[in-house]
Protein backbone atom coordinates (compact mmCIF):
# COMPACT_ATOMS: atom_id res chain seq x y z
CA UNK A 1 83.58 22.14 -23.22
CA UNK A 2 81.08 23.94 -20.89
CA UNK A 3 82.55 26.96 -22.16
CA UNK A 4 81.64 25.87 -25.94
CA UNK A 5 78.62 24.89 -25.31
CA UNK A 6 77.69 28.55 -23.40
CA UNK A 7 79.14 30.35 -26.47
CA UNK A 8 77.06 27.70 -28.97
CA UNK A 9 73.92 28.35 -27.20
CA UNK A 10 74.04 32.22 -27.02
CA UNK A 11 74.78 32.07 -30.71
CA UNK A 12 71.12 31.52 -31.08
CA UNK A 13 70.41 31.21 -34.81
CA UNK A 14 73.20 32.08 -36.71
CA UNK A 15 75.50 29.37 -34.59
CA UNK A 16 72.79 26.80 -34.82
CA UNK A 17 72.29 27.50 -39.01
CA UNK A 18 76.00 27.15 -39.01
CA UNK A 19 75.90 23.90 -36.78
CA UNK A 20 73.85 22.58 -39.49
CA UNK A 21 75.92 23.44 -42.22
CA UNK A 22 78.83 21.23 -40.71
CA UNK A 23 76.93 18.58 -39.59
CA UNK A 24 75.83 18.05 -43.32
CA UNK A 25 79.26 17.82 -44.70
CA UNK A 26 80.52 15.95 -42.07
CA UNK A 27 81.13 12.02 -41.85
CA UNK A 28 79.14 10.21 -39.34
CA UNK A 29 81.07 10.24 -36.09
CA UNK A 30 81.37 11.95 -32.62
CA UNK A 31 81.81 15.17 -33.90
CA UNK A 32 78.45 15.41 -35.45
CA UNK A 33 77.15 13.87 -32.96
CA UNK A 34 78.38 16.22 -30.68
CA UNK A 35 77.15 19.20 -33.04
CA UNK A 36 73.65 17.24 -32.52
CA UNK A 37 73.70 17.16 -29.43
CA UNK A 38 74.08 20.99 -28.94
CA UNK A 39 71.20 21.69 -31.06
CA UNK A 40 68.98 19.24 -28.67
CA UNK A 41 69.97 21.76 -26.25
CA UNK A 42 69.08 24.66 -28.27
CA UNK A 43 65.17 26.16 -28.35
CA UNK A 44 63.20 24.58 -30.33
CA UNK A 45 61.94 28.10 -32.27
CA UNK A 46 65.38 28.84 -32.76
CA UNK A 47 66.12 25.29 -34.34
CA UNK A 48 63.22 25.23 -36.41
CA UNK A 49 63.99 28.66 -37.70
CA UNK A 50 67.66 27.45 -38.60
CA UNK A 51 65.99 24.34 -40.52
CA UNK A 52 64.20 27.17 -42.84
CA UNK A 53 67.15 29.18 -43.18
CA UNK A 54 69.70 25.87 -44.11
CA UNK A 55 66.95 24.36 -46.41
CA UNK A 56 66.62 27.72 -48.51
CA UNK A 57 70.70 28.02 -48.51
CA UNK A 58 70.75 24.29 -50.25
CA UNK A 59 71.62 22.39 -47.12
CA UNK A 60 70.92 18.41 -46.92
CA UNK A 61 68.42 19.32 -44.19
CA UNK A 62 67.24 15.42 -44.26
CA UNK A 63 71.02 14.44 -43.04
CA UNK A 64 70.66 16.92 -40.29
CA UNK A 65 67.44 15.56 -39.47
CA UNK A 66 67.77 11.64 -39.41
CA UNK A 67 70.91 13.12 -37.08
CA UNK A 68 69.07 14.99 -34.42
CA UNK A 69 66.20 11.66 -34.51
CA UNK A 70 68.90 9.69 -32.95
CA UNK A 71 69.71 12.40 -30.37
CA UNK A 72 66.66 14.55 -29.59
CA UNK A 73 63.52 12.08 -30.76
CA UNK A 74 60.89 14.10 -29.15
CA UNK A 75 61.26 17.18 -30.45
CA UNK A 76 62.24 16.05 -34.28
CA UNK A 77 59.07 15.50 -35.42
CA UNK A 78 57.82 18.83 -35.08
CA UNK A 79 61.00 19.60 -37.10
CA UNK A 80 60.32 17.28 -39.31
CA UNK A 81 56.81 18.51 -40.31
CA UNK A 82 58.56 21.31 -41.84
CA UNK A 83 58.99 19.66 -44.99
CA UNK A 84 56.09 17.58 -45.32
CA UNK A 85 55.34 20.86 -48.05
CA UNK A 86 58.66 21.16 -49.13
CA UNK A 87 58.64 22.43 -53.09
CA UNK A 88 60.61 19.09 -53.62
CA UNK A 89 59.05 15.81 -53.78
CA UNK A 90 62.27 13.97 -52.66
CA UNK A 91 62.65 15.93 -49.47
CA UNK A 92 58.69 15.28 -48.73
CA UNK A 93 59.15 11.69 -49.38
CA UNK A 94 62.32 11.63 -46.61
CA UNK A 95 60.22 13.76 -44.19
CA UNK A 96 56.83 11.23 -44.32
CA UNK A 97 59.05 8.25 -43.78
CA UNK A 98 60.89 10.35 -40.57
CA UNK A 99 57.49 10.92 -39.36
CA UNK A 100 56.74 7.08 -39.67
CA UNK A 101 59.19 5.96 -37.67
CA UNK A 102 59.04 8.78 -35.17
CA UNK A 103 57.02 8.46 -31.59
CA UNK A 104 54.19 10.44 -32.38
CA UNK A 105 51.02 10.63 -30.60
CA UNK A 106 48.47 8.86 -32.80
CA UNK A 107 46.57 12.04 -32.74
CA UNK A 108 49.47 14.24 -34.47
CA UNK A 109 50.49 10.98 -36.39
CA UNK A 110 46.85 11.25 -37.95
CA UNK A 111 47.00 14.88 -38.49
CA UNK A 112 50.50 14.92 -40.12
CA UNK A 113 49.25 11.73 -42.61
CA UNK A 114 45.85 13.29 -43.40
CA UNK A 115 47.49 16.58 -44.29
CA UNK A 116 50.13 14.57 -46.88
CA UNK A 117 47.65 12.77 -48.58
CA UNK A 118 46.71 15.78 -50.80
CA UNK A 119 50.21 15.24 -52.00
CA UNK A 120 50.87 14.78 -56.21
CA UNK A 121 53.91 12.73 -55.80
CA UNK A 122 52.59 9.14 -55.79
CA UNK A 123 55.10 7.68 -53.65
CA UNK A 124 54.50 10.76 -50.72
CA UNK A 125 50.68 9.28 -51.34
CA UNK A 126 51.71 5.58 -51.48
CA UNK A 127 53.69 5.67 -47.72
CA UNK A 128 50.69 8.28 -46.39
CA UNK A 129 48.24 5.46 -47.48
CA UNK A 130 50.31 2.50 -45.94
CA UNK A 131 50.61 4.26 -42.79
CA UNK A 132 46.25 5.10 -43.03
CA UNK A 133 45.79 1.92 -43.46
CA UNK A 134 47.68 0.17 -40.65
CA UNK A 135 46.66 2.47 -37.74
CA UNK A 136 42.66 3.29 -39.22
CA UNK A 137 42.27 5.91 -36.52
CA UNK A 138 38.80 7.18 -36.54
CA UNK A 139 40.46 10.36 -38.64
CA UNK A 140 42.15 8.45 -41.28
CA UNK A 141 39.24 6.06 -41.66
CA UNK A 142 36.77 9.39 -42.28
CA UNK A 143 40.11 10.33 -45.18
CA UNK A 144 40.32 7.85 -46.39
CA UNK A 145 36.54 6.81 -46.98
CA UNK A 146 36.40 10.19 -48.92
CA UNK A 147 39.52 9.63 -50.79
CA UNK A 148 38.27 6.63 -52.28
CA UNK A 149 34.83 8.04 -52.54
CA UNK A 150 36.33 10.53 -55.42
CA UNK A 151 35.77 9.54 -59.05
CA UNK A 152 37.04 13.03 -60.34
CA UNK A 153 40.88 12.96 -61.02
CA UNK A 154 42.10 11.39 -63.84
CA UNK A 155 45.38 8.97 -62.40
CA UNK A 156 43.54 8.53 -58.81
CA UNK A 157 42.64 5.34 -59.92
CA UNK A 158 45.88 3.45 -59.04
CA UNK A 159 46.03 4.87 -55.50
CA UNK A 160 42.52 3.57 -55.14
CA UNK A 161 44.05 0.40 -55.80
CA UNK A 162 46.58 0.33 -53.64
CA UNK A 163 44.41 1.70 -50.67
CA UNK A 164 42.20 -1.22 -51.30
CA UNK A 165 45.06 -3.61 -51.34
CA UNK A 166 46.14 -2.29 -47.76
CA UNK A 167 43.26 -2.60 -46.67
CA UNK A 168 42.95 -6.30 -47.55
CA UNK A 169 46.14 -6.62 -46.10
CA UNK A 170 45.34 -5.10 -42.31
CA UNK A 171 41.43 -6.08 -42.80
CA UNK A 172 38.97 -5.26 -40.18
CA UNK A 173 35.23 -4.21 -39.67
CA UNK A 174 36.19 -0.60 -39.95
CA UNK A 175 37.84 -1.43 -43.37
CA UNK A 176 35.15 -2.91 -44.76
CA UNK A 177 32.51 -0.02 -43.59
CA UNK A 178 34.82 2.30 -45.38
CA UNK A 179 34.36 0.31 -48.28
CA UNK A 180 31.07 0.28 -48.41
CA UNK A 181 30.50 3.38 -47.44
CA UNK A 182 32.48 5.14 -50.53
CA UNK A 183 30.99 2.98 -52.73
CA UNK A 184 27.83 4.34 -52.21
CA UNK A 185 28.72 7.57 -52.64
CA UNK A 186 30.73 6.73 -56.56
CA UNK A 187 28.76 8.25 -59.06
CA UNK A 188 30.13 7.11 -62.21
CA UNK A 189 28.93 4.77 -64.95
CA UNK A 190 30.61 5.40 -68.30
CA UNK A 191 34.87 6.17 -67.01
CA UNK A 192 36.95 2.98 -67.30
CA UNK A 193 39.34 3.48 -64.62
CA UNK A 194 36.72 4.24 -61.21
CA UNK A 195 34.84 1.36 -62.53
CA UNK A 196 37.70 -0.76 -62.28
CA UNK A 197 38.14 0.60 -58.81
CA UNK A 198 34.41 -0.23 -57.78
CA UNK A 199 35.14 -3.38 -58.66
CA UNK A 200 38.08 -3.92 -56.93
CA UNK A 201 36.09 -2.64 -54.05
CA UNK A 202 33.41 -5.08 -54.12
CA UNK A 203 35.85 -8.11 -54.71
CA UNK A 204 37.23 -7.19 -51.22
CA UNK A 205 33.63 -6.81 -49.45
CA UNK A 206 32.72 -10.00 -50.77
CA UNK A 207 36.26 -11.71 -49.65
CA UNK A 208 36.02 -10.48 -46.38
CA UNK A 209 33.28 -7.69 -45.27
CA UNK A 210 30.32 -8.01 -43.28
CA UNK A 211 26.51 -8.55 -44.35
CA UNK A 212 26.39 -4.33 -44.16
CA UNK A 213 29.20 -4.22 -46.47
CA UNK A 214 28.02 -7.08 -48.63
CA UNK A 215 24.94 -5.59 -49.40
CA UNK A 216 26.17 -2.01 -50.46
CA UNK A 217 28.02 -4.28 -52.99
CA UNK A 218 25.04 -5.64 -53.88
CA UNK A 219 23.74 -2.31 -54.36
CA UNK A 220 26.51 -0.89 -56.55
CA UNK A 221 25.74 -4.24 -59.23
CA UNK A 222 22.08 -3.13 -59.46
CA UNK A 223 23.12 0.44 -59.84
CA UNK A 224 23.53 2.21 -63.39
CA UNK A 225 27.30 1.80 -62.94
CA UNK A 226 27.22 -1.74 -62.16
CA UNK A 227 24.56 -2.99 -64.33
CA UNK A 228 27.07 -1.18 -67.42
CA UNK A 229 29.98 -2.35 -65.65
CA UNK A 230 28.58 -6.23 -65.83
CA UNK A 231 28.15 -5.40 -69.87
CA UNK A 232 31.27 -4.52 -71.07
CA UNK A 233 33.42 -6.16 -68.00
CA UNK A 234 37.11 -4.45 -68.76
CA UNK A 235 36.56 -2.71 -72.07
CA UNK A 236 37.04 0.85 -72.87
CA UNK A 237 33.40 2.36 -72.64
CA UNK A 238 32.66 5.33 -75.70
CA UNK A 239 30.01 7.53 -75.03
């Protein structure tokens, strides 16, 4: 076994690439374990470049992963954060929720979940907001106070939503100053689907904010957009 384990880790990349390989075709057991367990022993550069190579050769890279999490959970998530880019949105999806659930300092943690949140997939976006929105580090509050502070992509709207909604859910002073402050910085008046989110907004100031927040609501209702908003309520504005 020592002997295996010499040869394995003088293979450098091509053994651990082909360690990989196995481990995604094979059955969950000892064996794969075992293949795991070699890798944790293996430099981290030299795993990392294997990932790359395995990934571009079609390997289920996520089975290899969730593998190694079990055996080597310090080092995965750096692994992981490979494929928080990835071209496909399945395998960025699998790699957010890894990085969820892995023990990372809430420093990196904010970095990794900041970076994803430019992400077009809406359910990379929906588990990068859920995670925002439970820790509100002082990095993800400044993110997410300019994500929601955007009025300027068409289909944003129902992310909006949903970061509102979190934030309802895990409610705190810093919530509601994030609130307040991106909805003094919305400059629409006219588009349907931000005024919707303003108003969503306000609705959770005014359930649970402060008197600051409360009276950037009241702001927003004596702005353009509010005063139009309080005339046509939910209907389709024409210009």
């Amino acid at each position: 076994s020592e002997t295996l384990t010499a040869l394995f880790l003088a293979s450098g990349l091509a053994g651990s690439a082909l360690g990989m390989a196995r481990m995604a075709d094979l059955p969950d057991g000892a064996f794969r374990d075992r293949l795991a367990e070699l890798l944790a022993r293996q430099d981290v550069d030299i795993v990392r470049s294997a990932l790359t190579r395995v990934r571009r050769d079609g390997v289920a890279v996520m089975t290899v992963l969730r593998v190694l999490r079990a055996i080597d959970p310090l080092r995965t998530p750096d692994l992981v954060r490979l494929f928080i880019r990835d071209p496909e949105p399945a395998i960025r999806r699998d790699a957010i929720d890894l990085l969820r659930d892995a023990p990372l300092s809430p420093l990196k943690r904010e970095r990794v979940m900041i970076q994803a949140l430019q992400d077009h997939d809406h359910e990379v976006v929906s588990a990068v907001l859920s995670d925002l929105c439970t820790h509100q580090t002082p990095g993800a509050l400044e993110a997410l106070t300019k994500y929601l502070s955007r009025v300027d992509e068409p289909g944003l709207e129902a992310m909006q939503l949903m970061a509102v909604q979190l934030f309802q859910q895990a409610w705190s002073d810093d919530a509601a100053s994030v609130l307040a402050t991106a909805l003094r910085a919305r400059r629409h008046i006219f588009d349907r689907g931000p005024r919707i989110v303003s108003r969503a907004m306000i609705e959770a100031i005014e359930d649970g904010g402060n008197d600051q927040a409360r009276a950037a609501a009241r702001a927003w209702k004596r702005s353009a957009a509010g005063l139009w908003s309080a005339c046509v309520g939910s209907r389709r504005a024409t210009r």
